[in-house]
C-alpha atoms as a PDB file:
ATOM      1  CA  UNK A   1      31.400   3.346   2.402  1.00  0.00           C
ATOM      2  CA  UNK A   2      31.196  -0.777   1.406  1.00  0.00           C
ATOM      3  CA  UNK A   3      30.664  -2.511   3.999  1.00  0.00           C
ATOM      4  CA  UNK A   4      30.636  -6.481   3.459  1.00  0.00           C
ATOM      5  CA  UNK A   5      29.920  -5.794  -0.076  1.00  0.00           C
ATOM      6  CA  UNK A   6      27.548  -3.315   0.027  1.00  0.00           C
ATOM      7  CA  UNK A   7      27.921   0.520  -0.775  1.00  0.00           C
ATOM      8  CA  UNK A   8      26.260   2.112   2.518  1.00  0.00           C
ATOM      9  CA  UNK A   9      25.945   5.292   0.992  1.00  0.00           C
ATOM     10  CA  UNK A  10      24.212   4.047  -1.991  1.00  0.00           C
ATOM     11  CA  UNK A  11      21.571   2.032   0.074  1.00  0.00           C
ATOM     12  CA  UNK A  12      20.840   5.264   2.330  1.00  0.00           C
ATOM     13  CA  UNK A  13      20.392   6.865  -0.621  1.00  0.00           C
ATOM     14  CA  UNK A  14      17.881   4.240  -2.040  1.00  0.00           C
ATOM     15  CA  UNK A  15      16.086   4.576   1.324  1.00  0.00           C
ATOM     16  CA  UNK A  16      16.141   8.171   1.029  1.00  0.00           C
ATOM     17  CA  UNK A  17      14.190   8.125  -2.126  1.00  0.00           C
ATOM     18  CA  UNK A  18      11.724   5.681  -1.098  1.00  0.00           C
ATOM     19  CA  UNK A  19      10.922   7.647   1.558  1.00  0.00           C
ATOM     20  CA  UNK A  20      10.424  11.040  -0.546  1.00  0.00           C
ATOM     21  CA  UNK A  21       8.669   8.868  -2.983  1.00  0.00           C
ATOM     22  CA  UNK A  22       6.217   7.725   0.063  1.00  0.00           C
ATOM     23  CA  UNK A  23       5.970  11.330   0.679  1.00  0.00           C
ATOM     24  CA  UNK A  24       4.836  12.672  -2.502  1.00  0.00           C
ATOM     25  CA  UNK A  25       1.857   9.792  -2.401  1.00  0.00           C
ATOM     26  CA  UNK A  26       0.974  10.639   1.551  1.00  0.00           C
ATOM     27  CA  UNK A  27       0.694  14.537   0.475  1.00  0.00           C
ATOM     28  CA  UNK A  28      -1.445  13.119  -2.818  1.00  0.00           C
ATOM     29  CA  UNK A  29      -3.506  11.243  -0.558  1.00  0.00           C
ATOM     30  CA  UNK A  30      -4.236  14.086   1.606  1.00  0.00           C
ATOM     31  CA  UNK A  31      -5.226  16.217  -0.938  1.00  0.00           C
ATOM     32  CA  UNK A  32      -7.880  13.240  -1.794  1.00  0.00           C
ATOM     33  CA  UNK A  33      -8.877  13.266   1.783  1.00  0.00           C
ATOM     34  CA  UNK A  34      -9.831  16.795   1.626  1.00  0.00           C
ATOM     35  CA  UNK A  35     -11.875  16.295  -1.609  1.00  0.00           C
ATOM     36  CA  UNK A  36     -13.528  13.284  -0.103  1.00  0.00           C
ATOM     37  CA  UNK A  37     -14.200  15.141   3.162  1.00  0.00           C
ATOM     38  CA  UNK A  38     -15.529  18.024   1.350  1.00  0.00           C
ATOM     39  CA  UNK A  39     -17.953  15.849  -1.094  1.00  0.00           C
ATOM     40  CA  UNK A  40     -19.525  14.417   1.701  1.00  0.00           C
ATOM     41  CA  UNK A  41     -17.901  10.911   1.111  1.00  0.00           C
ATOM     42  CA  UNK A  42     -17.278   9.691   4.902  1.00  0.00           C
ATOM     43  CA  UNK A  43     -16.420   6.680   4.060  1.00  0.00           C
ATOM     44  CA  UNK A  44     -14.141   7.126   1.696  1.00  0.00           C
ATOM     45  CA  UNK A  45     -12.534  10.216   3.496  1.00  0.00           C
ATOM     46  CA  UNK A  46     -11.895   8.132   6.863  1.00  0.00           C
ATOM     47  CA  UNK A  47     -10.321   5.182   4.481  1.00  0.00           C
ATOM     48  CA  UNK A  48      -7.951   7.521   2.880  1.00  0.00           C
ATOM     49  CA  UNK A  49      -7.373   8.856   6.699  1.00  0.00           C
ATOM     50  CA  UNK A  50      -6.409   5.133   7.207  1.00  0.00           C
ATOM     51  CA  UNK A  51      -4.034   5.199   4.746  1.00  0.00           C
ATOM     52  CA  UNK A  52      -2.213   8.483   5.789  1.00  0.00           C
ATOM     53  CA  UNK A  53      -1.508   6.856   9.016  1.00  0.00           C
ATOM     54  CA  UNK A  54      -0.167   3.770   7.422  1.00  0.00           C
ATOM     55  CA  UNK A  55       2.241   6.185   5.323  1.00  0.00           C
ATOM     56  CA  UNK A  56       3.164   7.901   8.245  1.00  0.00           C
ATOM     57  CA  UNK A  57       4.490   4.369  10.192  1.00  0.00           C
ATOM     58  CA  UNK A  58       6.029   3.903   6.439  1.00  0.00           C
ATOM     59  CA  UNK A  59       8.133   6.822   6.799  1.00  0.00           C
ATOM     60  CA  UNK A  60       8.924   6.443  10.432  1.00  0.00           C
ATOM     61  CA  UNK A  61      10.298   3.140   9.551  1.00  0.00           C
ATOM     62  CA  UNK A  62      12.424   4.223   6.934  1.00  0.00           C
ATOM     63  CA  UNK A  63      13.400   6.914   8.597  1.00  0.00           C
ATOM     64  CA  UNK A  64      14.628   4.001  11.736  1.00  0.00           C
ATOM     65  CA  UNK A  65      16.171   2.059   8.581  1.00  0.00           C
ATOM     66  CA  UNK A  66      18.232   4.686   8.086  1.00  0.00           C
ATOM     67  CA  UNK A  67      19.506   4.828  11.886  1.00  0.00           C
ATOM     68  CA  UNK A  68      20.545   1.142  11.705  1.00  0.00           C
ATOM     69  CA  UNK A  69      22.389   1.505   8.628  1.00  0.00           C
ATOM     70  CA  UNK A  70      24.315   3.426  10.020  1.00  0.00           C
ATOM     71  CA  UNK A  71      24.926   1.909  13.034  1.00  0.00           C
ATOM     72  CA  UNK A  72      25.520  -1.313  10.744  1.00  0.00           C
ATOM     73  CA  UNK A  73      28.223   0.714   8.731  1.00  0.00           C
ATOM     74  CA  UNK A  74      29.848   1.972  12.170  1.00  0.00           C
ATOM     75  CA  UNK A  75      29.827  -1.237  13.450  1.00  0.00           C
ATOM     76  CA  UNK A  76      31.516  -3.103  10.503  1.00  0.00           C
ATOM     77  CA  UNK A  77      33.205  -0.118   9.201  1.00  0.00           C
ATOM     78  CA  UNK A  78      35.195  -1.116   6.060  1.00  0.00           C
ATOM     79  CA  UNK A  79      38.862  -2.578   6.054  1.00  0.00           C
ATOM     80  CA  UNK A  80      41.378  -2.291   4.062  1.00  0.00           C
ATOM     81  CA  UNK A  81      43.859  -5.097   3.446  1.00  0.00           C
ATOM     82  CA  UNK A  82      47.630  -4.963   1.670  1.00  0.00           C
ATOM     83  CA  UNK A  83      47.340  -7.473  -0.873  1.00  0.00           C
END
């Protein structure tokens, strides 16, 4: 749960709502793509193509930040001392 001062649990959870967060926007941005794709505005479409892709590795990331967590937390798993 705290590992070196940090609550794990809270942090995954902060990562977890980045992530839908960055979901919500990629499915917004789709939904743009389709209206620029429709309208005839190629440009536009393949730059909001450009930045469903870049959402994508966004959520892939986070998605791999939430593997190391907890291989950090396993790793340096919390003690508990007699004071």
């Amino acid at each position: 749960m705290c590992t070196n001062g940090v609550n794990t649990q809270q942090l995954k959870d902060t990562v977890t709502q980045i992530d839908e967060t960055i979901a919500l926007t990629r499915r917004w941005t789709h939904r743009m793509y389709h209206l620029a794709d429709g309208g005839k505005m190629e440009r536009s479409a393949k730059k909001l193509q450009e930045v469903q892709n870049m959402l994508d590795e966004v959520r892939a990331l986070l998605d791999e930040t939430q593997d190391e967590i907890d291989k950090d937390d396993a790793e340096n798993g919390a003690t508990v001392e007699l004071v």
